[in-house]
Protein backbone atom coordinates (compact mmCIF):
# COMPACT_ATOMS: atom_id res chain seq x y z
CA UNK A 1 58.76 -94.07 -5.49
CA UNK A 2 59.68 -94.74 -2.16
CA UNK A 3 59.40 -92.54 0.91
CA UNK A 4 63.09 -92.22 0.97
CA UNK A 5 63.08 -90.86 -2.33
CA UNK A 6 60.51 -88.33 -1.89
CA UNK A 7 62.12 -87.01 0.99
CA UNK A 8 65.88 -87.05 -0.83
CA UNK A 9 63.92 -84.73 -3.81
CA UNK A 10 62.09 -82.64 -1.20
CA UNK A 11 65.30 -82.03 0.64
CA UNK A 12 66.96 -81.31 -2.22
CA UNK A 13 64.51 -79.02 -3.57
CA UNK A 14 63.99 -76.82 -0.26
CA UNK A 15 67.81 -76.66 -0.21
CA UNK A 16 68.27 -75.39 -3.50
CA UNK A 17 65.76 -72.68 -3.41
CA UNK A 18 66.90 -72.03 -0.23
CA UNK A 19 70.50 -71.41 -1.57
CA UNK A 20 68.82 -69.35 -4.84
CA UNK A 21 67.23 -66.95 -1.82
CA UNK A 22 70.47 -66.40 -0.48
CA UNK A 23 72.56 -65.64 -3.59
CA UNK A 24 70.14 -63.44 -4.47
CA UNK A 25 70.14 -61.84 -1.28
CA UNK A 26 73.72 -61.59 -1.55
CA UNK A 27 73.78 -59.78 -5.02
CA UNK A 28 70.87 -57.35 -3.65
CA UNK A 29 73.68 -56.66 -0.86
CA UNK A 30 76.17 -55.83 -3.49
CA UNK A 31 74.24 -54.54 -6.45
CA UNK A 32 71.59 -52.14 -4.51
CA UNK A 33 72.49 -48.48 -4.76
CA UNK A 34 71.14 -47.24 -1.40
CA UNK A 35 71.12 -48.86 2.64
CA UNK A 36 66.68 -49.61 2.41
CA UNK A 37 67.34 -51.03 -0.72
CA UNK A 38 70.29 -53.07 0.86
CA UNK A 39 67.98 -53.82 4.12
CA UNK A 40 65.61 -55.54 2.09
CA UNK A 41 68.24 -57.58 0.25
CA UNK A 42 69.72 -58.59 3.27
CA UNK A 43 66.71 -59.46 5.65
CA UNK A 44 64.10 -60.91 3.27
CA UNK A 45 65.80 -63.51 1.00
CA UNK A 46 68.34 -64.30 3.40
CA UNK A 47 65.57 -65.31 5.73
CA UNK A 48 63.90 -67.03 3.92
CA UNK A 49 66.85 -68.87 2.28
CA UNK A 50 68.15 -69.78 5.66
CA UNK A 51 64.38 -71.19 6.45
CA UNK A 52 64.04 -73.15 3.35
CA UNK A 53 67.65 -74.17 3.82
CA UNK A 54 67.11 -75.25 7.46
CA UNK A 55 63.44 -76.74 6.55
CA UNK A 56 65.40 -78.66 4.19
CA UNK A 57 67.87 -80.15 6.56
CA UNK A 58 65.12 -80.99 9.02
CA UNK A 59 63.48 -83.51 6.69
CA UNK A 60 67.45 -85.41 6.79
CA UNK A 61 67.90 -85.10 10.71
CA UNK A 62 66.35 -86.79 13.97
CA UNK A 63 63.07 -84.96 15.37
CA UNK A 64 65.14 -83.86 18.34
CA UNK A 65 67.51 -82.12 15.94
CA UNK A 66 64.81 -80.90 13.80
CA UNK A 67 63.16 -79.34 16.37
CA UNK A 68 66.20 -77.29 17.11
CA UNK A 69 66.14 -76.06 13.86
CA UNK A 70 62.90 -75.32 14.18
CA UNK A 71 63.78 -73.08 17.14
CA UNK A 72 66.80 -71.83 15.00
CA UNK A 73 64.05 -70.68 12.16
CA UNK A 74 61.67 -69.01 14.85
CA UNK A 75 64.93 -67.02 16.33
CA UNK A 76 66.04 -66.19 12.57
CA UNK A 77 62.31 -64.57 11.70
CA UNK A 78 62.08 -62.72 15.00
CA UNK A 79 65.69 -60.84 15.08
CA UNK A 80 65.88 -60.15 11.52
CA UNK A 81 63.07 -57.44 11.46
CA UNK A 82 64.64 -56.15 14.51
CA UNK A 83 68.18 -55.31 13.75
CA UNK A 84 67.01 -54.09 10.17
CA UNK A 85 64.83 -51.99 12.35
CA UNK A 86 67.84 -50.46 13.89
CA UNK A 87 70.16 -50.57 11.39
CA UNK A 88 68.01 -48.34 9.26
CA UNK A 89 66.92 -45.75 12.58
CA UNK A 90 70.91 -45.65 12.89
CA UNK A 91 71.60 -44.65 9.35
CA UNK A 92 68.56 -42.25 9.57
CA UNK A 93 70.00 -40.86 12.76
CA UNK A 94 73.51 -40.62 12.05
CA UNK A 95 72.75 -38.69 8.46
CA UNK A 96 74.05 -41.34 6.22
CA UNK A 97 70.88 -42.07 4.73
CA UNK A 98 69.64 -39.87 1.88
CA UNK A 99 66.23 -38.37 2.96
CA UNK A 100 65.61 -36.75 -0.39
CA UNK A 101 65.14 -40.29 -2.00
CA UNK A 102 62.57 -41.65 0.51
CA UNK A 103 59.01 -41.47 -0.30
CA UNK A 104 57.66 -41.96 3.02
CA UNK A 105 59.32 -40.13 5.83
CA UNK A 106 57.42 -40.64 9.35
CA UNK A 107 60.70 -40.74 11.39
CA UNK A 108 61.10 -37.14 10.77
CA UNK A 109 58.56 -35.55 13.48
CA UNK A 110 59.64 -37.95 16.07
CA UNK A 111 63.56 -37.08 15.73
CA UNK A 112 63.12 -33.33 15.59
CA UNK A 113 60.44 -34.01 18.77
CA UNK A 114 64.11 -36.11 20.41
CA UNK A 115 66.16 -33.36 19.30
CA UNK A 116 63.90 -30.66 21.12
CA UNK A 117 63.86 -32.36 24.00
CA UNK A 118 67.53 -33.27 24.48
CA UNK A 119 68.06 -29.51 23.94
CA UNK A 120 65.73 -28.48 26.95
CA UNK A 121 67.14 -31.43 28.86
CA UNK A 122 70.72 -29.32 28.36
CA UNK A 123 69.11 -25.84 28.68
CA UNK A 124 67.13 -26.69 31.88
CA UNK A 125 69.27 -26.75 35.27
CA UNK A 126 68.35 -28.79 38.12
CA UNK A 127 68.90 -26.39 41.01
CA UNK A 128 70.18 -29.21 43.45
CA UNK A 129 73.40 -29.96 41.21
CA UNK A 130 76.47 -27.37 41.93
């Protein structure tokens, strides 16, 4: 077998499983019944279809274009956390996520602490403003 080959198969391969990741990630999406369940879906598989997908196409490209998806990958795995980060605050801010059906909740001191202080920030007058 030739080195051609082997890289054809292993290019093949990574795409494919990366492609399984993100069909699965995409019935998570649709199929989950509440937005953590959903976060999950969409951040975990779908990175790491998009990395096997991209680590895939890297094997078929020049270094110099590999190493931009390289850069592509490292972007992908840093923001993801992030905006599921916010995503779920948002939903836990706004009320749209149901509290009863969380096991952990660790958010709650800290937005009842925000909540007490915007409310003294309103109360409280600064006695240089007419």
């Amino acid at each position: 077998m030739s080195w051609e080959q082997i890289r054809d198969v292993a290019c093949a391969v990574l795409m494919l499983a990366g492609a399984a990741f993100c069909l699965l990630g995409a019935l998570g999406l649709v199929r989950l019944p509440d937005l953590p369940a959903r976060l999950q879906a969409a951040t975990k598989p779908q990175t790491l279809g998009l990395l096997l997908i991209l680590l895939g196409t890297a094997f078929r490209v020049s270094p110099e274009s590999a190493v931009t998806l390289l850069l592509v990958v490292l972007f992908q795995v840093v923001t993801a956390p992030v905006i599921s980060q916010i995503v779920g605050r948002s939903a836990y801010r706004s009320g749209t996520l149901d509290r009863s059906r969380l096991i952990v909740d660790d958010l709650t001191a800290q937005v009842e602490r925000d909540e007490r202080d915007a409310a003294d920030r309103t109360t409280t007058t600064d006695p240089d403003r007419t």
